[in-house]
Protein backbone atom coordinates (compact mmCIF):
# COMPACT_ATOMS: atom_id res chain seq x y z
CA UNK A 1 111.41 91.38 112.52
CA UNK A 2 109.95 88.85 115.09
CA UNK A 3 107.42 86.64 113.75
CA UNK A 4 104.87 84.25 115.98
CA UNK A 5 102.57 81.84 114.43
CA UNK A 6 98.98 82.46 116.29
CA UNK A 7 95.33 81.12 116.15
CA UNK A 8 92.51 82.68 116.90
CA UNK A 9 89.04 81.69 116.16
CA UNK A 10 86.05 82.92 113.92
CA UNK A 11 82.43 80.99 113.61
CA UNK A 12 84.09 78.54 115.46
CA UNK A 13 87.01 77.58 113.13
CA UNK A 14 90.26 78.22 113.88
CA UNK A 15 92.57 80.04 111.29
CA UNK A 16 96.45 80.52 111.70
CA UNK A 17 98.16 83.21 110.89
CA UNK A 18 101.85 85.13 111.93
CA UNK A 19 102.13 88.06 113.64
CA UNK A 20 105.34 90.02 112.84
CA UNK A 21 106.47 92.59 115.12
CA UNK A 22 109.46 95.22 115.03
CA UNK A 23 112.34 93.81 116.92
CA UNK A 24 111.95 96.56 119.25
CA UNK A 25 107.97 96.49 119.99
CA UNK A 26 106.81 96.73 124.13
CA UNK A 27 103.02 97.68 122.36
CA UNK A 28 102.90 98.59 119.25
CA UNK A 29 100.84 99.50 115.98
CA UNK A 30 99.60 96.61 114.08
CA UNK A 31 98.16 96.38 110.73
CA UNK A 32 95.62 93.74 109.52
CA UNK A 33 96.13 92.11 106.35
CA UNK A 34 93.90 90.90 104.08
CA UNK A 35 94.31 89.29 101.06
CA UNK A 36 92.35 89.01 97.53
CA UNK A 37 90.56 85.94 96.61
CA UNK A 38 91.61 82.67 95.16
CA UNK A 39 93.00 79.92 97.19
CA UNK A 40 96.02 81.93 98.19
CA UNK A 41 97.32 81.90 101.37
CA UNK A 42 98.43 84.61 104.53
CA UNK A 43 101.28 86.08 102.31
CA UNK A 44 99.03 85.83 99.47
CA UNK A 45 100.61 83.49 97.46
CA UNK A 46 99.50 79.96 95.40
CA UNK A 47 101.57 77.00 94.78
CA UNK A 48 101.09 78.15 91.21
CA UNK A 49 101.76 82.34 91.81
CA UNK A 50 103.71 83.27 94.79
CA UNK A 51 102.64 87.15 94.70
CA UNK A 52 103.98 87.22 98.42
CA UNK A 53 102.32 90.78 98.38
CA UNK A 54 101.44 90.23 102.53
CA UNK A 55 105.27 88.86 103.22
CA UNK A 56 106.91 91.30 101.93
CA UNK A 57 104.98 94.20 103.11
CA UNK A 58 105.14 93.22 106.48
CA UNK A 59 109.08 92.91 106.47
CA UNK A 60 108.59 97.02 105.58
CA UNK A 61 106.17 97.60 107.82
CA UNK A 62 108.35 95.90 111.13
CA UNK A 63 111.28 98.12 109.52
CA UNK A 64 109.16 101.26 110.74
CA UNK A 65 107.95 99.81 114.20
CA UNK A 66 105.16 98.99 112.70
CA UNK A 67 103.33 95.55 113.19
CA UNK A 68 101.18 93.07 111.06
CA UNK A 69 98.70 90.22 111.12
CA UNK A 70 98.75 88.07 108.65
CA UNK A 71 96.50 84.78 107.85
CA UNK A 72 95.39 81.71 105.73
CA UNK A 73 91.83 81.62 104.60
CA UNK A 74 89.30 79.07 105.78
CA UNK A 75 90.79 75.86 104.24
CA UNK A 76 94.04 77.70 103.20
CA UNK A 77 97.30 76.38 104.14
CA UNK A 78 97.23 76.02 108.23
CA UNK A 79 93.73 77.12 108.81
CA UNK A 80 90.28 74.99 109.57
CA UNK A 81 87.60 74.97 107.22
CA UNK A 82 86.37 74.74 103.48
CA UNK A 83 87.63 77.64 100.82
CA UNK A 84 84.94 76.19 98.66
CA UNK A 85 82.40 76.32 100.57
CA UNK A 86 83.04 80.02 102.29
CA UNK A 87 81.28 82.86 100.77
CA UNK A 88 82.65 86.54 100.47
CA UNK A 89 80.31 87.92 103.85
CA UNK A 90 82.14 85.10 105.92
CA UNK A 91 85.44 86.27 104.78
CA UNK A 92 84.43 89.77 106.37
CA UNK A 93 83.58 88.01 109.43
CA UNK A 94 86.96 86.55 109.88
CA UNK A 95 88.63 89.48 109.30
CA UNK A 96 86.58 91.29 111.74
CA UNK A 97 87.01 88.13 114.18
CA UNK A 98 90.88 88.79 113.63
CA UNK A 99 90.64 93.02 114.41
CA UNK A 100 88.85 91.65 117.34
CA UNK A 101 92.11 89.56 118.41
CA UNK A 102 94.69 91.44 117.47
CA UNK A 103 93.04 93.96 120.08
CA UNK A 104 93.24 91.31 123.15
CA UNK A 105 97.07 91.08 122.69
CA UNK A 106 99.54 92.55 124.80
CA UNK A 107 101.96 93.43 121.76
CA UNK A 108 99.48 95.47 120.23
CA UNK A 109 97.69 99.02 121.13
CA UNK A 110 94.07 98.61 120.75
CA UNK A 111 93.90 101.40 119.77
CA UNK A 112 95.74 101.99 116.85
CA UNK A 113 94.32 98.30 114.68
CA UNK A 114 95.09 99.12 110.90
CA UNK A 115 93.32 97.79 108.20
CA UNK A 116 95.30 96.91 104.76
CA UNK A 117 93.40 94.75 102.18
CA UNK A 118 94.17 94.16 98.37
CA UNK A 119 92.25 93.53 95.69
CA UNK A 120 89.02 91.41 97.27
CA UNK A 121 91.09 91.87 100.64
CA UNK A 122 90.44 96.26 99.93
CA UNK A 123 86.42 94.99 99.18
CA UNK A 124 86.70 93.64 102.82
CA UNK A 125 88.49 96.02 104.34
CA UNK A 126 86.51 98.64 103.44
CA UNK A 127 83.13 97.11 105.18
CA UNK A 128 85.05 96.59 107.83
CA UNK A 129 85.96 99.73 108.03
CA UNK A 130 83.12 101.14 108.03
CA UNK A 131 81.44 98.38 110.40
CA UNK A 132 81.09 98.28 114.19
CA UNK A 133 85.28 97.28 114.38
CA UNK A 134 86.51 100.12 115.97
CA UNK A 135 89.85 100.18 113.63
CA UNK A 136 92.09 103.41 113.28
CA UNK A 137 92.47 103.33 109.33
CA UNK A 138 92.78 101.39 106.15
CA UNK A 139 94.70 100.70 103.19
CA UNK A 140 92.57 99.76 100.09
CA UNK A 141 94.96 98.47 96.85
CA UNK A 142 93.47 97.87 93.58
CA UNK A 143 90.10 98.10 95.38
CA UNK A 144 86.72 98.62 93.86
CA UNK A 145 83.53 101.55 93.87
CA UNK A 146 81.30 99.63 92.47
CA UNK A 147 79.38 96.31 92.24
CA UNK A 148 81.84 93.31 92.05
CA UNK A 149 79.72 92.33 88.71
CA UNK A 150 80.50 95.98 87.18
CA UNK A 151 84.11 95.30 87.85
CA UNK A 152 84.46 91.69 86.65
CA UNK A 153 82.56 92.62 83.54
CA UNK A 154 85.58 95.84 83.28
CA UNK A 155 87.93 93.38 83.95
CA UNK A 156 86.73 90.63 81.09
CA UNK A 157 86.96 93.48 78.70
CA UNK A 158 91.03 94.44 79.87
CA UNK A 159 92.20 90.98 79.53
CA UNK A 160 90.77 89.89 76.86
CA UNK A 161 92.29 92.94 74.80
CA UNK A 162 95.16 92.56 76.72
CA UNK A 163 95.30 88.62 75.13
CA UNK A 164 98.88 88.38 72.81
CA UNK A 165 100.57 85.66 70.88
CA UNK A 166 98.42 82.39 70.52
CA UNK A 167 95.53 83.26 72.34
CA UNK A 168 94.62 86.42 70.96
CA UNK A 169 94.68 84.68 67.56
CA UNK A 170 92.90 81.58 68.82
CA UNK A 171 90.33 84.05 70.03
CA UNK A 172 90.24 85.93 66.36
CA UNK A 173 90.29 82.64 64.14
CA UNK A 174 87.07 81.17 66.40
CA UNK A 175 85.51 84.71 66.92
CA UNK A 176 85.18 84.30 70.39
CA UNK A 177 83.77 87.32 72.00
CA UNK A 178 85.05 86.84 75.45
CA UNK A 179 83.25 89.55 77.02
CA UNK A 180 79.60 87.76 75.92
CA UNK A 181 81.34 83.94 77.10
CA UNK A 182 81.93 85.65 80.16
CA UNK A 183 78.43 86.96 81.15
CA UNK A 184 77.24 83.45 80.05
CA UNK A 185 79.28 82.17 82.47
CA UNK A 186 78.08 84.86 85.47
CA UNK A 187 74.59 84.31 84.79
CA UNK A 188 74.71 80.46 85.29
CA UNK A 189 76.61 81.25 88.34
CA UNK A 190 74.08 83.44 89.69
CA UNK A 191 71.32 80.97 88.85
CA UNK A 192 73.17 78.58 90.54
CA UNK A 193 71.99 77.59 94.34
CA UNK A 194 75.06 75.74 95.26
CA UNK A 195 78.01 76.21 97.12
CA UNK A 196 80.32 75.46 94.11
CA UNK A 197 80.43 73.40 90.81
CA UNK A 198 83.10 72.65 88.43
CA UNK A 199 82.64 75.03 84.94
CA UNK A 200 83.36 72.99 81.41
CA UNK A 201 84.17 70.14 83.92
CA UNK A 202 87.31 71.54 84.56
CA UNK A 203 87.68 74.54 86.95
CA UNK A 204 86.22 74.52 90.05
CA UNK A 205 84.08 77.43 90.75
CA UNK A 206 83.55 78.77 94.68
CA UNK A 207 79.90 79.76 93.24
CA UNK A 208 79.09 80.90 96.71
CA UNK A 209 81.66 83.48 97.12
CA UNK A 210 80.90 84.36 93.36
CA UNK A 211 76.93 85.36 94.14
CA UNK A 212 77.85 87.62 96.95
CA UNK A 213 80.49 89.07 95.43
CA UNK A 214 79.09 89.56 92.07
CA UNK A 215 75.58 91.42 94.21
CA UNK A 216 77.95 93.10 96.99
CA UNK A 217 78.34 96.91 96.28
CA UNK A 218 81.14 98.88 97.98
CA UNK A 219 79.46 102.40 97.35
CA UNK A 220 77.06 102.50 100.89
CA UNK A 221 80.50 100.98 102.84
CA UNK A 222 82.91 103.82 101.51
CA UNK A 223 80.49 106.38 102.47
CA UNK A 224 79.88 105.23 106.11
CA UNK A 225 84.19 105.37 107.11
CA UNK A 226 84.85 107.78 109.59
CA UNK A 227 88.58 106.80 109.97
CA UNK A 228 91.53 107.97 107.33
CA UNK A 229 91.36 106.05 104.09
CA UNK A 230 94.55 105.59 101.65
CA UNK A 231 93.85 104.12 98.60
CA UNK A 232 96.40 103.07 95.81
CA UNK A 233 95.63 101.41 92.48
CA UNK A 234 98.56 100.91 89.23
CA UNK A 235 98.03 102.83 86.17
CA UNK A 236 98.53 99.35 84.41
CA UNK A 237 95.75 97.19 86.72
CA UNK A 238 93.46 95.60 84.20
CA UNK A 239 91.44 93.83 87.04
CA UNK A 240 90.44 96.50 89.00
CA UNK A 241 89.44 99.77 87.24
CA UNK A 242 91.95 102.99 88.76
CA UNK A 243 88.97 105.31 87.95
CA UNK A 244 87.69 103.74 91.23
CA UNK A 245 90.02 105.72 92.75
CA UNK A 246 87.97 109.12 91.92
CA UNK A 247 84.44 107.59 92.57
CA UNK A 248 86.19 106.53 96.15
CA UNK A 249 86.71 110.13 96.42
CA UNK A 250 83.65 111.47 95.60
CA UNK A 251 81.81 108.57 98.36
CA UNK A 252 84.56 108.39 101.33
CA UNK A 253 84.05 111.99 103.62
CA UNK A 254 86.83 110.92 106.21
CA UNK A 255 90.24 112.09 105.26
CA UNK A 256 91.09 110.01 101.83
CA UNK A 257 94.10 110.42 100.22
CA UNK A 258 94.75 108.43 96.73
CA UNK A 259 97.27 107.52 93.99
CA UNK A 260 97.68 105.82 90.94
CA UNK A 261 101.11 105.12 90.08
CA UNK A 262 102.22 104.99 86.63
CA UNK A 263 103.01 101.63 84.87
CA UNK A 264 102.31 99.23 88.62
CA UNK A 265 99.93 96.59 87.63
CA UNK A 266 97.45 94.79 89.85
CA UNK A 267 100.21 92.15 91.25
CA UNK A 268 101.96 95.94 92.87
CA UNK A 269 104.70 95.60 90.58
CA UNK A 270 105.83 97.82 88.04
CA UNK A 271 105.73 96.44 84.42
CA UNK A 272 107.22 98.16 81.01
CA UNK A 273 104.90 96.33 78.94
CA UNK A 274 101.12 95.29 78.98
CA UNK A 275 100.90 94.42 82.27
CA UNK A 276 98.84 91.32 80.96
CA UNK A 277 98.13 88.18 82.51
CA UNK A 278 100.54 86.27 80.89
CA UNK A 279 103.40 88.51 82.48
CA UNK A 280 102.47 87.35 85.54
CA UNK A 281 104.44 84.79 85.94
CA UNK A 282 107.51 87.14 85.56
CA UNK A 283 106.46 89.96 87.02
CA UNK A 284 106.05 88.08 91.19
CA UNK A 285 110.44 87.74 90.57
CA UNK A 286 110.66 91.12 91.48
CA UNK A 287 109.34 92.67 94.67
CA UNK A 288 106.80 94.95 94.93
CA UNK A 289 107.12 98.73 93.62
CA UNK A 290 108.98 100.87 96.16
CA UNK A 291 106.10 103.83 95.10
CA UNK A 292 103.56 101.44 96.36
CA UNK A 293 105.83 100.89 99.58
CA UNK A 294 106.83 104.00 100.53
CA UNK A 295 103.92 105.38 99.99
CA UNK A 296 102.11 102.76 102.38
CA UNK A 297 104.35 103.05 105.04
CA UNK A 298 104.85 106.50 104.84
CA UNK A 299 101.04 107.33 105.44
CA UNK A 300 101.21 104.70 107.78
CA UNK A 301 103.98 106.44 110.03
CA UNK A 302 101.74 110.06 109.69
CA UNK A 303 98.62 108.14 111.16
CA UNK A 304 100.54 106.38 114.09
CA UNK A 305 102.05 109.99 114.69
CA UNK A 306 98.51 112.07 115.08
CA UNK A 307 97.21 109.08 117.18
């Protein structure tokens, strides 16, 4: 695999990325990658949680002639700007500023831009997708059907049952109900009017990004995609519901192929046990599931074929 660091520019900030290419490549395929949210950067990993989901997929994809983009958010490792002051819509505009790049370069075939996104990275992906792009596909993992409040509120519900050891009995000795502390906590974000604000003077909340995601429903943006859609979500995912897989289904009318594979949790891997929060941390040692991978680059291979 050949890998160039690049820049190219969206509302006037510049964000850096790498572009890995097959070792053979004269022009070839290229797949966009976007990652979820949180301060994590183009391989999708924090100081705190290297998930290296966007590494280590490209490495698989350049294996198949296949090629990748891959980049820091605003105010993310390399790349200009503020994280906490960018809001969900102007992460779609950079990712549509980088389809628009990836097109001018000589490496690439314009015609055959993929889009892969995970978790909020499948949100964006899909609007993308179904915007005035021009891409040839897209890859949604552990993306959402419905309103990002419906899912966080699903989500509050799976981790906190999903809470073991200390914290589930600090949670049962001071009755919290986490569900109810976490709408609290929504609402005053939705009231809010700024760009972000620390919660319990602690963490810092990107309130921005929260509002728009929270409001920003996926359902009118899966029905509008006229290009081939594969969607993957872990049995085990307890941040992003794998019934969204059928209500994708039932909205998407291009060619949509999905799968949930058994015990893969939302970080891609596979996990024997909960798959809860607090296996994390163990769970980014290994690499990603070779279902997930194989089944990526697989569909990937049959859409580079019929084009």
């Amino acid at each position: 695999m050949l890998e160039k660091d690049i820049l190219f520019t969206s509302a006037g900030l510049r964000l850096s990325g790498t572009l890995a290419l097959p070792e053979a490549c004269d022009r070839c395929p290229c797949v966009l990658m976007i990652s979820g949210s949180g301060q994590v950067d183009r391989n999708e990993s924090h100081k705190k949680m290297p998930i290296n989901v966007m590494g280590e997929l490209a490495g698989h994809l350049a294996r198949r002639g296949i090629g990748s983009l891959r980049y820091d958010k605003r105010g993310v490792g390399k790349s200009e700007g503020s994280f906490w002051e960018t809001g969900f819509y102007e992460n779609v505009a950079d990712a549509s500023a980088a389809v628009a790049f990836l097109k001018t370069r000589e490496e690439v075939r314009a015609d055959q831009v993929f889009l892969l996104g995970h978790s909020e990275g499948a949100y964006i992906a899909a609007r993308v997708a179904a915007g005035p792009s021009d891409v040839a596909g897209a890859v949604l993992l552990a993306g959402g059907a419905r309103s990002g409040e419906q899912e966080l509120l699903w989500q509050g519900t799976q981790v906190a049952a999903s809470l073991t050891g200390f914290n589930a009995w600090l949670v049962k000795a001071l009755r919290i109900d986490v569900v109810k502390s976490q709408k609290k906590q929504l609402d005053k974000i939705k009231a809010s009017d700024r760009d972000w604000y620390r919660a319990q003077l602690v963490a810092k909340v990107n309130a921005k990004w929260m509002r728009e995601f929270l409001a920003y429903d996926p359902a009118d943006d899966l029905s509008r995609i006229r290009v081939p859609v594969l969607a993957i979500t872990g049995s085990k995912d307890i941040q992003v519901d794998p019934a969204n897989l059928e209500r994708m289904a039932a909205l998407v009318t291009a060619p949509f192929e999905h799968h949930v594979v058994p015990d893969v949790t939302h970080l891609l891997r596979a996990e024997s046990g909960s798959g809860g929060l607090s296996t994390y941390k163990k769970q980014v040692r290994r690499p990603i599931d070779p279902r997930v991978t194989t089944l990526i680059v697989d569909w990937m291979e049959r859409q580079v074929g019929s084009r």
